[in-house]
N, C-alpha and C. Protein backbone atom coordinates (compact mmCIF):
# COMPACT_ATOMS: atom_id res chain seq x y z
N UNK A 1 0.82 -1.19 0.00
CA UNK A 1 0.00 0.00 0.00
C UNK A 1 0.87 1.26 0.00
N UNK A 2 1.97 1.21 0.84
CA UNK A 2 2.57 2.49 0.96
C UNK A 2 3.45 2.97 -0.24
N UNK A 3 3.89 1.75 -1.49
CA UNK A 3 4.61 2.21 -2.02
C UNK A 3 3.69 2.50 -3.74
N UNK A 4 2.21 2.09 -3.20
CA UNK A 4 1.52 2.41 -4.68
C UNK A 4 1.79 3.85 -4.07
N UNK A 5 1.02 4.39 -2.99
CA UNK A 5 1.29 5.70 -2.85
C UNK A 5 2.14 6.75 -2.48
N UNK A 6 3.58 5.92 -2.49
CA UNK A 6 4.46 6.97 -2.92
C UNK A 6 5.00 7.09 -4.59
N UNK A 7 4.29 6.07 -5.17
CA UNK A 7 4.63 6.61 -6.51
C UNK A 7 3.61 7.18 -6.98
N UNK A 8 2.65 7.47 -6.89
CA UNK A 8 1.19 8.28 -7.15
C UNK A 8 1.99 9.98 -6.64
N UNK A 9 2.27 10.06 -5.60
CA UNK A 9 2.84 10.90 -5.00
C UNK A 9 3.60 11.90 -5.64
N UNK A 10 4.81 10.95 -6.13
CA UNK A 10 5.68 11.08 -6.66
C UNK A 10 5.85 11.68 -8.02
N UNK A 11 4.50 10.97 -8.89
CA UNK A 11 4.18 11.47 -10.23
C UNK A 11 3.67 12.90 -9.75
N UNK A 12 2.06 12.79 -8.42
CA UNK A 12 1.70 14.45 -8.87
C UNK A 12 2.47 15.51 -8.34
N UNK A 13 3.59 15.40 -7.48
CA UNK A 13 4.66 16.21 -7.34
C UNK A 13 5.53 16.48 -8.18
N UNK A 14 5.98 15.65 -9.28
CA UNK A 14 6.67 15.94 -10.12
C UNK A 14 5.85 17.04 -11.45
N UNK A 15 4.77 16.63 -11.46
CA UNK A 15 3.63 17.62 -12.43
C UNK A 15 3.60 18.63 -11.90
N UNK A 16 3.37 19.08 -10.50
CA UNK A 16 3.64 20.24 -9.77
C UNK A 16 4.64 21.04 -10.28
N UNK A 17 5.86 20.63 -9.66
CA UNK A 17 7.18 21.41 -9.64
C UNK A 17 7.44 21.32 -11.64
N UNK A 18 6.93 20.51 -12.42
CA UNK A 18 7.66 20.73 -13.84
C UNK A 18 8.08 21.99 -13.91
N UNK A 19 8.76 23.03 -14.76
CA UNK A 19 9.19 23.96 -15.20
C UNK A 19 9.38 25.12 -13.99
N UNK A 20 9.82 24.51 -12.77
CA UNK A 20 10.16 25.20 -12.05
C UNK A 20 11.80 24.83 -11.33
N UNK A 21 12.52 25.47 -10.47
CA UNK A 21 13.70 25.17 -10.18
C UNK A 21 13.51 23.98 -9.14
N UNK A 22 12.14 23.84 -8.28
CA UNK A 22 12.16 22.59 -7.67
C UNK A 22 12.55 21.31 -7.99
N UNK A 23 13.40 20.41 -7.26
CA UNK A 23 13.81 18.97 -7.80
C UNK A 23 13.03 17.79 -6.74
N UNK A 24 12.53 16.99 -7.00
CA UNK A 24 11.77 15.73 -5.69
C UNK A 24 13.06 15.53 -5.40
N UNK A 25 12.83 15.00 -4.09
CA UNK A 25 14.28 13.88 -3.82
C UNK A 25 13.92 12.82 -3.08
N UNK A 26 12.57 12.25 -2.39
CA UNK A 26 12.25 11.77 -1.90
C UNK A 26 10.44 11.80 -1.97
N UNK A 27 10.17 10.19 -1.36
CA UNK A 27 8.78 10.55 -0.87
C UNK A 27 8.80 9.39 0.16
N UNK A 28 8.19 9.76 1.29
CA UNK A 28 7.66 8.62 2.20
C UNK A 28 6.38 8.65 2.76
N UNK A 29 5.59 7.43 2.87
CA UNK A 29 4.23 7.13 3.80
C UNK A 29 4.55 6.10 4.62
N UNK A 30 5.06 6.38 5.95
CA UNK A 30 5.58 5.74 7.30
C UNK A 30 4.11 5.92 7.85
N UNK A 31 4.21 4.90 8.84
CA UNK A 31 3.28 4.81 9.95
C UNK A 31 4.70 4.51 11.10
N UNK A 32 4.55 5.42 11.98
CA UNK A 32 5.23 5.74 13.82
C UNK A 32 3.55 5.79 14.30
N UNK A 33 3.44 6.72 15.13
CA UNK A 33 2.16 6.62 15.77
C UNK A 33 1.26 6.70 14.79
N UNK A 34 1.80 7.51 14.02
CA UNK A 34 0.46 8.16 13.33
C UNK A 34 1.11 7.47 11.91
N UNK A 35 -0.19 7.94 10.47
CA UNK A 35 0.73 8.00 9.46
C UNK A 35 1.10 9.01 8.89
N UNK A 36 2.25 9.18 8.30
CA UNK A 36 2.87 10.49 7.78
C UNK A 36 3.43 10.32 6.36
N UNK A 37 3.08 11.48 5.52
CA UNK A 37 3.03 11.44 4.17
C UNK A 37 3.94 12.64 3.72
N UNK A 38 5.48 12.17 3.91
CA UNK A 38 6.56 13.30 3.31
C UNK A 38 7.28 13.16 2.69
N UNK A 39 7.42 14.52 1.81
CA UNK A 39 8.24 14.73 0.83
C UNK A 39 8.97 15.68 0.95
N UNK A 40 10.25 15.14 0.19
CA UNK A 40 11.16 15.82 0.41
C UNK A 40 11.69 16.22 -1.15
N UNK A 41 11.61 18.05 -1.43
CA UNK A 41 12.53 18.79 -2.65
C UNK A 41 13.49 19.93 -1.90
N UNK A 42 13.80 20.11 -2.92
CA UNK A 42 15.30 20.92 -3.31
C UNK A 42 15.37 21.73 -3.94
N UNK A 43 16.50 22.69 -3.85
CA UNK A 43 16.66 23.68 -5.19
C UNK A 43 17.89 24.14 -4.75
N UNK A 44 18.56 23.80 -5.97
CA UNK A 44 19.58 24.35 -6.66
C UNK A 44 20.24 25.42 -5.37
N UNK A 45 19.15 26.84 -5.66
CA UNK A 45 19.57 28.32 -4.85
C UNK A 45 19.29 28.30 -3.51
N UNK A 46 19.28 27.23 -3.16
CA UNK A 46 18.19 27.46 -1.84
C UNK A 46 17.32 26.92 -1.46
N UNK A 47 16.52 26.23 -0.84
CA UNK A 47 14.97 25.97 -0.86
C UNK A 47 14.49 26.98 0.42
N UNK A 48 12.94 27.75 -0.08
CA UNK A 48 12.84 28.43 1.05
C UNK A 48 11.39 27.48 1.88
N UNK A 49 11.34 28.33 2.42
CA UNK A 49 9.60 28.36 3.34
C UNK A 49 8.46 28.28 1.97
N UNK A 50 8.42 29.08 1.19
CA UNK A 50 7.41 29.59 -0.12
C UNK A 50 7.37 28.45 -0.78
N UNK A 51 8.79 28.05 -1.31
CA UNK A 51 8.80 26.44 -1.91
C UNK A 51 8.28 25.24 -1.45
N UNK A 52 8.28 25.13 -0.04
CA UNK A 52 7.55 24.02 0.55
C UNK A 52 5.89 24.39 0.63
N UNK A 53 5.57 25.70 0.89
CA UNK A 53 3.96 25.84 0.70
C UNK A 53 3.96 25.68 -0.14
N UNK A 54 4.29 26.12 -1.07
CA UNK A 54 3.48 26.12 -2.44
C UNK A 54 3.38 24.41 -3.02
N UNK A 55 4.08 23.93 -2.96
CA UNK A 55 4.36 22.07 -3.15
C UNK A 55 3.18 21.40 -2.42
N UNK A 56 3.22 22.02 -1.09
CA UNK A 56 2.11 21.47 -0.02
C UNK A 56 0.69 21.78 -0.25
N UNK A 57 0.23 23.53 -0.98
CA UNK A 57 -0.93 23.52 -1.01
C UNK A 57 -1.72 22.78 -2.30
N UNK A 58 -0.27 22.72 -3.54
CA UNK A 58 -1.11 22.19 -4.74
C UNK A 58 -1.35 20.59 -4.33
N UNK A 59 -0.40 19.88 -3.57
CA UNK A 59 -0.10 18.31 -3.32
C UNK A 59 -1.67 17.96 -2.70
N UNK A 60 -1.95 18.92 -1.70
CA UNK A 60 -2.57 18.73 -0.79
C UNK A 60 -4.77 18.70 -1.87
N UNK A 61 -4.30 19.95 -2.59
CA UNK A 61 -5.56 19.87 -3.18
C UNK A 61 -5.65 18.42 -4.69
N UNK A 62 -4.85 18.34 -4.80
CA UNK A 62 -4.69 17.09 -5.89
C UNK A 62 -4.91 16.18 -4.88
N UNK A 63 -4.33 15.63 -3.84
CA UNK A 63 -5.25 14.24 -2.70
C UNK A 63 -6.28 14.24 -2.38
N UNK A 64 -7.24 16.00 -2.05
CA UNK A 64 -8.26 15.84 -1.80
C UNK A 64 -9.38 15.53 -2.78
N UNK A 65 -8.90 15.77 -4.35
CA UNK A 65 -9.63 15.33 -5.24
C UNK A 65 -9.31 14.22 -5.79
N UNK A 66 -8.41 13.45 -5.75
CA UNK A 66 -8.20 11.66 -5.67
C UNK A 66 -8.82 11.13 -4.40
N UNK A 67 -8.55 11.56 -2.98
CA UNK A 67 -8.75 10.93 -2.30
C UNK A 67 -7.86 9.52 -2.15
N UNK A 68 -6.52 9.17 -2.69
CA UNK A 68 -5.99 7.96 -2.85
C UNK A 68 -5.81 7.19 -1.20
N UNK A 69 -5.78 8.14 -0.11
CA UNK A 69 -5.42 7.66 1.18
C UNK A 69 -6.49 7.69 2.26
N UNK A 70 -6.59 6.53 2.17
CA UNK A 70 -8.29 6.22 3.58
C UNK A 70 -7.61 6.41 5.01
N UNK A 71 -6.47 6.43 5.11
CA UNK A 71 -5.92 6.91 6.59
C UNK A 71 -5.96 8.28 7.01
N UNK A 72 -5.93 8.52 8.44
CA UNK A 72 -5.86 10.09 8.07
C UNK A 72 -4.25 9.76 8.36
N UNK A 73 -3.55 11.50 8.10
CA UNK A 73 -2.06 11.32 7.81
C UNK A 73 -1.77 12.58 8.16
N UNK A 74 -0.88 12.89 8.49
CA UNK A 74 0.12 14.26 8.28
C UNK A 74 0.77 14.51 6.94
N UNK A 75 0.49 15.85 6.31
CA UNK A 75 1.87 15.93 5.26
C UNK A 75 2.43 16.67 5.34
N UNK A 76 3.75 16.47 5.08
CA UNK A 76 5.00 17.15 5.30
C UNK A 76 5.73 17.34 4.19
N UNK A 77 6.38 18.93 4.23
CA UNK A 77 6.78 19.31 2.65
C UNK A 77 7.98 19.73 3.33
N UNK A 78 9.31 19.07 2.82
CA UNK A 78 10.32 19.59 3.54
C UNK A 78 11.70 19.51 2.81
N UNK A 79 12.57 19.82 2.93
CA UNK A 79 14.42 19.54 2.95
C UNK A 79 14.50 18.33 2.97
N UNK A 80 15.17 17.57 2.58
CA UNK A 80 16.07 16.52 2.87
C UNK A 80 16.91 16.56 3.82
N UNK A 81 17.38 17.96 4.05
CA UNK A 81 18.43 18.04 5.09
C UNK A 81 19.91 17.92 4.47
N UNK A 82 20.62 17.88 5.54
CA UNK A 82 22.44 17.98 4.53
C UNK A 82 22.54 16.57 4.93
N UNK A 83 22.03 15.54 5.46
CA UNK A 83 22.70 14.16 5.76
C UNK A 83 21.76 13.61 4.92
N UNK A 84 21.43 14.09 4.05
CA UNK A 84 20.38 13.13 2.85
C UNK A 84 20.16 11.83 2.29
N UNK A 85 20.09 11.01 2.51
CA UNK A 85 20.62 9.62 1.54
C UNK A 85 20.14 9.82 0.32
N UNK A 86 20.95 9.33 -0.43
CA UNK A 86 21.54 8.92 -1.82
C UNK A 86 20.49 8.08 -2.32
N UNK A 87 19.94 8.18 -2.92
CA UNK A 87 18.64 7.33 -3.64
C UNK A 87 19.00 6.75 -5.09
N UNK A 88 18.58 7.73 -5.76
CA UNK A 88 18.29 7.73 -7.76
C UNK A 88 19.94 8.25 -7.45
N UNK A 89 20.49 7.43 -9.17
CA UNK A 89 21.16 7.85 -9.76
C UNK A 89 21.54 9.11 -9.90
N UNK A 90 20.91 9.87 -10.22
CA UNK A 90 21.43 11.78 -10.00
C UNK A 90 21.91 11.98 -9.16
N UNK A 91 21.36 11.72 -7.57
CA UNK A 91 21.85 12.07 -6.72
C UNK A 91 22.88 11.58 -6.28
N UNK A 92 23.65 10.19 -7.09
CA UNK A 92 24.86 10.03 -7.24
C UNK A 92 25.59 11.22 -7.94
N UNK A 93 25.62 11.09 -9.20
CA UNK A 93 26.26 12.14 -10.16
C UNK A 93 26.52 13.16 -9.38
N UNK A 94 25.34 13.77 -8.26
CA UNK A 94 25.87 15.41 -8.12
C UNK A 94 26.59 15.41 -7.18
N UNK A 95 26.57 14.17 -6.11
CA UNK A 95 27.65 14.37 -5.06
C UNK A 95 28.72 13.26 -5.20
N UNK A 96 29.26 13.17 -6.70
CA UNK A 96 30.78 12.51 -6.63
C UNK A 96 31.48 13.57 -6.17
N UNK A 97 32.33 13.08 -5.44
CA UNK A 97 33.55 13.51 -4.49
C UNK A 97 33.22 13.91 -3.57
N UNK A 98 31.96 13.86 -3.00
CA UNK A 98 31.86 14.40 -1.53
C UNK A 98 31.77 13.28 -0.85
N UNK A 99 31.82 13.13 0.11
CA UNK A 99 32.05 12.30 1.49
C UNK A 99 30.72 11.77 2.37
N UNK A 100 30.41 10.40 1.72
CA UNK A 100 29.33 9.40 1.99
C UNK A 100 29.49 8.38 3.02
N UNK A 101 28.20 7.86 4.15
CA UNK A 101 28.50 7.17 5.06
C UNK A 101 27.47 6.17 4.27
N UNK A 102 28.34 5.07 4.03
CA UNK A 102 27.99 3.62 3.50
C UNK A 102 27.12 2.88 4.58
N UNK A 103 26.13 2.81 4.69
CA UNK A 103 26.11 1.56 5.49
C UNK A 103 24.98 0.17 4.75
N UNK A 104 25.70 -1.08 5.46
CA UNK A 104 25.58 -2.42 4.98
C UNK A 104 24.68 -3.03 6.08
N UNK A 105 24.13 -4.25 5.12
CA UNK A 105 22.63 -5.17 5.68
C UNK A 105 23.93 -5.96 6.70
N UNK A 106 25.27 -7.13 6.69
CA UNK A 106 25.71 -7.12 6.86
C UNK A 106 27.07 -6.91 7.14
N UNK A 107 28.04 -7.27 8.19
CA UNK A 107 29.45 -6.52 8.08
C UNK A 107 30.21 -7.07 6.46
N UNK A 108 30.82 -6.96 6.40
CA UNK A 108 32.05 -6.93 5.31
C UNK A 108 33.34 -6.51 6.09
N UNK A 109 33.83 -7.78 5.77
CA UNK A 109 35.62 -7.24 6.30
C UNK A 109 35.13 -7.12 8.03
N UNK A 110 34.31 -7.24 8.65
CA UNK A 110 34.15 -6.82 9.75
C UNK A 110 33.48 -5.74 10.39
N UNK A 111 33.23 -4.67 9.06
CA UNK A 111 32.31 -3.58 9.29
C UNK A 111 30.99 -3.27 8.64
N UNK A 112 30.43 -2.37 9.22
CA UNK A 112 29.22 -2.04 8.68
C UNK A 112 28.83 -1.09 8.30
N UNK A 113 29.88 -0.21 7.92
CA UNK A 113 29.81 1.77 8.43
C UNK A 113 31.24 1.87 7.65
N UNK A 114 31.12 2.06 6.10
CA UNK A 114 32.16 2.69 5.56
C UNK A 114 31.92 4.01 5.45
N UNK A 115 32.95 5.06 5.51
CA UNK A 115 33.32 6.65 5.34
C UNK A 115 34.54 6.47 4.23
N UNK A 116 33.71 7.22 2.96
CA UNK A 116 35.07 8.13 2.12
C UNK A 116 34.37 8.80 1.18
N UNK A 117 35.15 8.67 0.33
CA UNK A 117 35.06 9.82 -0.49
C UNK A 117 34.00 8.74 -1.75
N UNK A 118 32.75 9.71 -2.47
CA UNK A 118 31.68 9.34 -3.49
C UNK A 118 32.76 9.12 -4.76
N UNK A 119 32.98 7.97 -5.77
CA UNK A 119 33.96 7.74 -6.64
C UNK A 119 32.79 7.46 -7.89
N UNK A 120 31.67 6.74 -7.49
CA UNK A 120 30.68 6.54 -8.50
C UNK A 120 29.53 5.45 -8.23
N UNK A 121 29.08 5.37 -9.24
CA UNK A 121 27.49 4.74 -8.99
C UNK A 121 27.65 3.76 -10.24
N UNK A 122 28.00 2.99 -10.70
CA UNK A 122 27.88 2.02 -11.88
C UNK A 122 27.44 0.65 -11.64
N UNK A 123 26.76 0.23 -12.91
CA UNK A 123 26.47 -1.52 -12.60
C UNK A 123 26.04 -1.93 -11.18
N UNK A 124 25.29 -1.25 -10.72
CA UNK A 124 24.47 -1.73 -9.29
C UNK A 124 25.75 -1.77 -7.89
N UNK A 125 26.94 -1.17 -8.19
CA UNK A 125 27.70 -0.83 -7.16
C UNK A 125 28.32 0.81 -7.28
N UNK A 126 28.66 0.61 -6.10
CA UNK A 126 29.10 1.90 -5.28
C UNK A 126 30.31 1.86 -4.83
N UNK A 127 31.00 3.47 -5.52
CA UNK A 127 32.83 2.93 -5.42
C UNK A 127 32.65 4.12 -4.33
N UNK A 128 33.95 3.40 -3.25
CA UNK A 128 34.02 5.06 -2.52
C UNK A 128 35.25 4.76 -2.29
N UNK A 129 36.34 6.14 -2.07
CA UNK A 129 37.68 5.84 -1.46
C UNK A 129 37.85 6.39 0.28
N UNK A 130 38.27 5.35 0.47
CA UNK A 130 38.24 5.73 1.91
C UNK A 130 40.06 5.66 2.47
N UNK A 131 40.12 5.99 4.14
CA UNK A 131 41.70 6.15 4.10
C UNK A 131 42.60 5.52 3.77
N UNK A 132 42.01 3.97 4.13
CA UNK A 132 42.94 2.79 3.66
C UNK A 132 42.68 2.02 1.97
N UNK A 133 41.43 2.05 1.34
CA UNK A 133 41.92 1.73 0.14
C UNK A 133 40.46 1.91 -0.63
N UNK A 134 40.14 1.63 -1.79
CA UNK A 134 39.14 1.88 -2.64
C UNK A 134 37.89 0.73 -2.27
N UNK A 135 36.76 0.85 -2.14
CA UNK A 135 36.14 -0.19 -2.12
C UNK A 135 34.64 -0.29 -3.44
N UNK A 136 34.33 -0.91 -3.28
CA UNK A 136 33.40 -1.36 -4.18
C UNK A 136 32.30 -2.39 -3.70
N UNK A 137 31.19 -1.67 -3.81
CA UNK A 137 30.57 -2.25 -2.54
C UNK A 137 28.87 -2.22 -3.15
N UNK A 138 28.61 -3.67 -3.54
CA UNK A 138 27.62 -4.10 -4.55
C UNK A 138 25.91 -3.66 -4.18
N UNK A 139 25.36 -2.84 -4.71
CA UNK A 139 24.10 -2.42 -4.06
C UNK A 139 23.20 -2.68 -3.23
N UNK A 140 22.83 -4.28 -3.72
CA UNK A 140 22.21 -5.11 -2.96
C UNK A 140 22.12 -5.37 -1.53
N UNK A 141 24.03 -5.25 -1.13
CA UNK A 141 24.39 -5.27 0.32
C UNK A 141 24.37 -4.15 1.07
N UNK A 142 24.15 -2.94 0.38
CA UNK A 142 24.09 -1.52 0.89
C UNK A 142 22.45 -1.35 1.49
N UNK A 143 22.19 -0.70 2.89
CA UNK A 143 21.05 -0.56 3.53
C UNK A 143 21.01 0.76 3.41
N UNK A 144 21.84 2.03 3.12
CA UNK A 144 21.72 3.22 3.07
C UNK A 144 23.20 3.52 2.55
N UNK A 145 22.68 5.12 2.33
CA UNK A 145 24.18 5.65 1.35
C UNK A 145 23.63 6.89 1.93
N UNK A 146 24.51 7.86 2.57
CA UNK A 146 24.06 9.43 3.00
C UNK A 146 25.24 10.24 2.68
N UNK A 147 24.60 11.05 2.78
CA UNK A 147 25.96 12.19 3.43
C UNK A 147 26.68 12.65 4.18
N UNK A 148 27.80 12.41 4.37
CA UNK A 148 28.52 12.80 5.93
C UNK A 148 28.87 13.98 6.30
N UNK A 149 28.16 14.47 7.40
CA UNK A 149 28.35 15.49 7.86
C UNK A 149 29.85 15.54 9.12
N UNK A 150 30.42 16.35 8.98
CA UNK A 150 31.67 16.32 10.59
C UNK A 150 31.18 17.52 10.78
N UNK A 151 31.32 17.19 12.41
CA UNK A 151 30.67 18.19 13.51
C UNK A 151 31.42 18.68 13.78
């Protein structure tokens, strides 16, 4: 259920933002207590406050005339934030060479939590260089790919 409607989502957000500087980067429908229906764009210059209303009030009147969700829900129009994970392909491309925290379903070599540097996205793996040597690290086994922030 949750993932017909994050691609329903996904399409009328993308019809939204067409010919504007907004980019999607995400969509989720989690249930924690409640259920919650967020998305997450971007832009290039900035994203402000205006960019997320405006995403939220058209999103919001396109559900109420589908009606696709019998739960009630929260929606949330927001940032990704700077620790973003790495999803689609693009969002490989734009952050080669910046500095990604790998993490794996199981260890490898003993770990589970590689840090280095973004090298590329090809053939369903993920190259990163880290201090001690290059790795290559096959998609399948990857549980997340973000961005590393140092504090």
């Amino acid at each position: 259920m949750a993932n017909k409607i994050e691609t329903l989502v996904e399409k009328i957000v993308s019809d939204i933002i067409q010919g504007t500087e907004l980019e999607l980067i995400d969509v989720e429908f989690v249930k924690e207590q409640n259920w919650y229906l967020r998305v997450f764009i971007n832009k290039e210059t900035g994203l402000e406050l205006e960019d997320c209303q405006f995403v939220s009030e058209k999103l919001e009147q396109q559900l109420d005339q589908l009606d696709p969700i019998k739960e009630s829900y929260f929606l949330e129009v927001s940032s990704p934030g700077l620790d973003r994970p790495l999803k689609r392909i693009e969002d490989y491309q734009r952050h080669l060479g910046d500095v990604v925290e790998v993490h794996t379903y199981a260890p490898i070599d003993g770990n589970k939590l590689f840090i280095g540097k973004l090298l590329g996205f090809q053939d369903d793996t993920i190259s990163i260089e880290t201090d001690k040597q290059n790795l290559s690290l096959p998609s399948n086994q990857v549980s997340q790919v973000r961005l590393h922030i140092d504090f």
